[in-house]
C-alpha atoms as a PDB file:
ATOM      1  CA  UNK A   1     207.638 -72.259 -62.680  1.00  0.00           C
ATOM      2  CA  UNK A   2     210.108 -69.665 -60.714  1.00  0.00           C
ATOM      3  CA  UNK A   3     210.541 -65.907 -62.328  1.00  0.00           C
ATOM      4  CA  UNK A   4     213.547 -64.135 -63.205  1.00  0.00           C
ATOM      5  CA  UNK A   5     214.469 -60.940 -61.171  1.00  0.00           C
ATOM      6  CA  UNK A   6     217.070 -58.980 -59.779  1.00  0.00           C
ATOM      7  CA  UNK A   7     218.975 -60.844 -57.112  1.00  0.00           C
ATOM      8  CA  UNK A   8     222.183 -60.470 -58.674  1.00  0.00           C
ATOM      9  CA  UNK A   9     222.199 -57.371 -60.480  1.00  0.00           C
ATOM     10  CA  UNK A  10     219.873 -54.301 -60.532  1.00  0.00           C
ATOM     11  CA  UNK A  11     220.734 -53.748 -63.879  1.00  0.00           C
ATOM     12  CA  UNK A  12     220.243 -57.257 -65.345  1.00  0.00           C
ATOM     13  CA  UNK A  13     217.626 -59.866 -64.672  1.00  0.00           C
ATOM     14  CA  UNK A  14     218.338 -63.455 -64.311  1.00  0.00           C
ATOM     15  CA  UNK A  15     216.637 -66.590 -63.459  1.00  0.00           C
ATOM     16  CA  UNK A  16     216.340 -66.849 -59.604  1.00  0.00           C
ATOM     17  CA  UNK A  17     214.519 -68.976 -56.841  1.00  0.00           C
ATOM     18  CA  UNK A  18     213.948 -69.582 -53.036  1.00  0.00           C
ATOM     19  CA  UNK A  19     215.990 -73.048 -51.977  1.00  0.00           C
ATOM     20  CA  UNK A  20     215.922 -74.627 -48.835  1.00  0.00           C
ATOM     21  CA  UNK A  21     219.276 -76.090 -48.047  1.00  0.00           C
ATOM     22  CA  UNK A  22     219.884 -78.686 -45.475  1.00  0.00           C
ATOM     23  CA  UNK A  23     222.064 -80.965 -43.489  1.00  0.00           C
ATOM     24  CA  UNK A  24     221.291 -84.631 -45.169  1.00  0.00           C
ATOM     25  CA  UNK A  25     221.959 -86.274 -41.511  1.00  0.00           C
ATOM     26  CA  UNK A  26     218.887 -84.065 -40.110  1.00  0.00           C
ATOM     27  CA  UNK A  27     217.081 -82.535 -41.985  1.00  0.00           C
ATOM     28  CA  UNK A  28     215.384 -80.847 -39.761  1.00  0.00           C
ATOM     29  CA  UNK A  29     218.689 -78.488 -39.760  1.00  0.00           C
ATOM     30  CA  UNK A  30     217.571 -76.351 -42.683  1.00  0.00           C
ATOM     31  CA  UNK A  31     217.715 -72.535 -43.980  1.00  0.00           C
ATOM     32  CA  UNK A  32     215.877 -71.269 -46.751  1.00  0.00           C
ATOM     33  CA  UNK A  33     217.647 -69.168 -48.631  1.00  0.00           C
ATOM     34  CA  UNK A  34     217.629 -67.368 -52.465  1.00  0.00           C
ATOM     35  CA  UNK A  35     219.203 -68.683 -55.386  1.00  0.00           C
ATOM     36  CA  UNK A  36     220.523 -68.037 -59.314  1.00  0.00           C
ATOM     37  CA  UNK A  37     220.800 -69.835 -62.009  1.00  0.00           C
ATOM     38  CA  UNK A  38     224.388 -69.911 -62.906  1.00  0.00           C
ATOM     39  CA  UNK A  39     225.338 -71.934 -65.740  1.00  0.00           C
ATOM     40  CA  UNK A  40     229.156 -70.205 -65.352  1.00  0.00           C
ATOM     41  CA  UNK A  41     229.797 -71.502 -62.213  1.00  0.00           C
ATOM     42  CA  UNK A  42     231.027 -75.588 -62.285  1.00  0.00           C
ATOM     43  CA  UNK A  43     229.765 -76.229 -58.634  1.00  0.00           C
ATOM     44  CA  UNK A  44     227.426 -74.478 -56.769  1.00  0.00           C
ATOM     45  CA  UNK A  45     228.651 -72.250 -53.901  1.00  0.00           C
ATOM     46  CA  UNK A  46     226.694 -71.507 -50.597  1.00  0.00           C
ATOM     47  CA  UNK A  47     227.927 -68.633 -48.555  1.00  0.00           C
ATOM     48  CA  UNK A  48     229.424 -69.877 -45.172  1.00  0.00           C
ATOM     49  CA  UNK A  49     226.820 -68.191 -42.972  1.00  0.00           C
ATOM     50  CA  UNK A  50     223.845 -70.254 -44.467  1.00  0.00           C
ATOM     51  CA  UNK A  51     226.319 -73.681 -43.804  1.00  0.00           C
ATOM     52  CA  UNK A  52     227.285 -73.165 -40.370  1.00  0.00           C
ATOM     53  CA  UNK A  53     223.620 -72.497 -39.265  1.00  0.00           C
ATOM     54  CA  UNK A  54     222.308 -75.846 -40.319  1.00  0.00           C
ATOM     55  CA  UNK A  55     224.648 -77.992 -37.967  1.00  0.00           C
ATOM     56  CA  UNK A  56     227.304 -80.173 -38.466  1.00  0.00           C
ATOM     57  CA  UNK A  57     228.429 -80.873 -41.974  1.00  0.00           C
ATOM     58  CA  UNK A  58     230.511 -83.450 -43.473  1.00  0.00           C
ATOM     59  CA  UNK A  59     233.723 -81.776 -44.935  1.00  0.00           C
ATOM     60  CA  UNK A  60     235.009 -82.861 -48.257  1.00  0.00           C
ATOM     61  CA  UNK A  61     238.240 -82.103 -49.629  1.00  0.00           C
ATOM     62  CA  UNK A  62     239.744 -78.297 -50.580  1.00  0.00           C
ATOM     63  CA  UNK A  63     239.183 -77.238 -54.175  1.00  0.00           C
ATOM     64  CA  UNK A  64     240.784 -74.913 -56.434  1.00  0.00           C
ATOM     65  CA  UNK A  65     238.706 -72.861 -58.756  1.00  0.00           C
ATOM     66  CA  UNK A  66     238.753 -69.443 -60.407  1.00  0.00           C
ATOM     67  CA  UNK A  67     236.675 -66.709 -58.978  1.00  0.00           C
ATOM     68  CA  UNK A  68     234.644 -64.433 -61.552  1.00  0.00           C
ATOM     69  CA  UNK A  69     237.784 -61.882 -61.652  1.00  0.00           C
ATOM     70  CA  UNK A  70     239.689 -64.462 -62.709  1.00  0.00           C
ATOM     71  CA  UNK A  71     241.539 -65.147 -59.477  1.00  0.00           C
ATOM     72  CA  UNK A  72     242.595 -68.161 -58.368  1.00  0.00           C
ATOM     73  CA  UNK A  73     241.468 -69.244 -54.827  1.00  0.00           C
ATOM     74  CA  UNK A  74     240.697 -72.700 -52.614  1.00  0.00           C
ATOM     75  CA  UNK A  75     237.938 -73.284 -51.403  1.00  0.00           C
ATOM     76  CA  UNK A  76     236.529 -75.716 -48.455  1.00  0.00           C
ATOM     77  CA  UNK A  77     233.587 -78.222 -49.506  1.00  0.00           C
ATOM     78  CA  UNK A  78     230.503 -79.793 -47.448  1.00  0.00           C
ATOM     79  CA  UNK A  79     228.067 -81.750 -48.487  1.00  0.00           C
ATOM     80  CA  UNK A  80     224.379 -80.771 -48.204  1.00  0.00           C
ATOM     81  CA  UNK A  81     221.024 -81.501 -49.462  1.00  0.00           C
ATOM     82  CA  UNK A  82     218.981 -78.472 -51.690  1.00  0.00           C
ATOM     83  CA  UNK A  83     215.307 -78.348 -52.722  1.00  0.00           C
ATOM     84  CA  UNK A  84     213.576 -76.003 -54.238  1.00  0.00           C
ATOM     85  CA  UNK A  85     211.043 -74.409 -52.287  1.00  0.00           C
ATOM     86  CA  UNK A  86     208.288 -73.707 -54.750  1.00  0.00           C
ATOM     87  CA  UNK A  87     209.169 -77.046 -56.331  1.00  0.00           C
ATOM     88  CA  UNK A  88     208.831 -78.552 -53.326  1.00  0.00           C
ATOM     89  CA  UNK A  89     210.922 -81.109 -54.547  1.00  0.00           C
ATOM     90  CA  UNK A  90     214.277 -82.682 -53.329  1.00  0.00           C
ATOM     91  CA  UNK A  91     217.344 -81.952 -56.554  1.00  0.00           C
ATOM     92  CA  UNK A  92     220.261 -82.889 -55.099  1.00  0.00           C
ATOM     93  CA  UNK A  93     222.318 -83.744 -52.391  1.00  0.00           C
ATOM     94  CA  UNK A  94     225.875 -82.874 -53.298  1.00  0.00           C
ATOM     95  CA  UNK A  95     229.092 -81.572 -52.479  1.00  0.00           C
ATOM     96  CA  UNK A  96     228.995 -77.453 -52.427  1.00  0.00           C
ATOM     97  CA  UNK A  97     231.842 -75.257 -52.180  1.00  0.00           C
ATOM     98  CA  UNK A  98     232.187 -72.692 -49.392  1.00  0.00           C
ATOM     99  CA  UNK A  99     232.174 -68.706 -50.001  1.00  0.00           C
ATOM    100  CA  UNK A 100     232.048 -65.596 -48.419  1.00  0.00           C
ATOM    101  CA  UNK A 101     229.419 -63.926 -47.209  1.00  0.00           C
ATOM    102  CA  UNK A 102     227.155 -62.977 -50.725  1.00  0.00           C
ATOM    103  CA  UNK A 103     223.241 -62.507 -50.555  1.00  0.00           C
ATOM    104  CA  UNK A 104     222.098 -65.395 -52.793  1.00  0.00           C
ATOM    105  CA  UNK A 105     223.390 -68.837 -53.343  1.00  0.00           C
ATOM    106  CA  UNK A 106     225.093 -69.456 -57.212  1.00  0.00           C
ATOM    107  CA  UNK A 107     223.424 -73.149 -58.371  1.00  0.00           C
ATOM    108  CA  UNK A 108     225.745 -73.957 -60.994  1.00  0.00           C
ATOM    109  CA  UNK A 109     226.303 -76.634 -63.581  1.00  0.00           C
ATOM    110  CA  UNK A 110     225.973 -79.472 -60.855  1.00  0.00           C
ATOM    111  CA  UNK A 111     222.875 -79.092 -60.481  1.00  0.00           C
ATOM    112  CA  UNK A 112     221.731 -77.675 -64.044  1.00  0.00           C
ATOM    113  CA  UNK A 113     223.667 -80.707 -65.700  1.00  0.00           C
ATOM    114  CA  UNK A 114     221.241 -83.396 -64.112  1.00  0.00           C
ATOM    115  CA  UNK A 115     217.830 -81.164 -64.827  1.00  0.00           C
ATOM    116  CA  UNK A 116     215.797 -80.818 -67.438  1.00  0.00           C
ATOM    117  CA  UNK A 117     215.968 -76.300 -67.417  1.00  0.00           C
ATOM    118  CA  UNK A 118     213.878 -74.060 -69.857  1.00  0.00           C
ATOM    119  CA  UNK A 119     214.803 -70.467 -69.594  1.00  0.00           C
ATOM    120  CA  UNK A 120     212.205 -68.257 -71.037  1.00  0.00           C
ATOM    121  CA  UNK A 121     213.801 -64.719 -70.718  1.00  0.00           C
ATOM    122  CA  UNK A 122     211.562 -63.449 -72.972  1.00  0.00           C
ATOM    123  CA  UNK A 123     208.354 -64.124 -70.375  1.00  0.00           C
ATOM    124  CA  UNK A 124     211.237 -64.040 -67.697  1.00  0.00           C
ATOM    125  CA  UNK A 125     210.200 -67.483 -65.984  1.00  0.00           C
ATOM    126  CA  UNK A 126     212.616 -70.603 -66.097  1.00  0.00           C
ATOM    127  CA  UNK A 127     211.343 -74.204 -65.105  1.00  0.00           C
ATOM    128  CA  UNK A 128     212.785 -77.785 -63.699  1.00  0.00           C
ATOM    129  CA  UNK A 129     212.364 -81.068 -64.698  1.00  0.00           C
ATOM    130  CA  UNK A 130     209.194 -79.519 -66.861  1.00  0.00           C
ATOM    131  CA  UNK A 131     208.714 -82.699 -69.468  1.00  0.00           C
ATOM    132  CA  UNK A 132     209.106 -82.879 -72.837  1.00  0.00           C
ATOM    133  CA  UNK A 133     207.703 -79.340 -74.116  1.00  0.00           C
ATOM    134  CA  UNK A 134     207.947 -77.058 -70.973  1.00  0.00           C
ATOM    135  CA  UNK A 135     205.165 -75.064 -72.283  1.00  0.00           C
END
């Protein structure tokens, strides 16, 4: 179970978590780092300074996408491996796309498309791969 907080907005809470991303050919290269739940955003993004500090990354292809002001940018993509840290378990290794410097990570529908996720606002807590009932 992770809680919901303020990561993103002091106004507005929203389902967060701690991650630990890191570079699928060591993973001993690794930075924990905190996270949202993003269900807006198609792929998740991972500011730059979190990706160059876990070594050498395979580069994938340039993508276009539309920021959240509606501006159209490209982005660079690497591919890395994420696990939640009070899951302790392994979610993904995927392609990410690239951003500026931001204080959280954005997990978006590429991740939230292949989990099972119950947001409970109400309680503010959110879970992963929680069975049938999530209770």
């Amino acid at each position: 179970m992770s809680l919901y907080g303020h990561l993103q907005s002091p106004v507005c809470i929203g389902p967060q978590c701690s991650i630990d991303i890191y570079n699928p050919s060591n993973p001993e290269q690794h930075k924990i780092f905190e996270a949202i739940i993003d269900s807006g955003a198609a792929m998740t993004c991972i500011p730059e300074s979190i990706l160059t500090g876990i070594g050498e990354l395979v580069r994938g292809k340039s993508v276009g996408m539309k920021s959240a002001n509606g501006e159209c940018i490209v982005r660079e993509t690497f591919y890395v491996g994420i696990r939640l840290s009070n899951f302790q378990t392994d979610i993904s290794k995927l392609w990410v796309i690239c951003i500026p410097p931001k204080g959280y990570v954005i997990l978006g529908r590429d991740i939230i498309n292949e989990h099972k996720v119950a947001l409970d606002a109400r309680n503010r807590v959110w879970r992963l791969n929680c069975g049938e009932t999530c209770n």
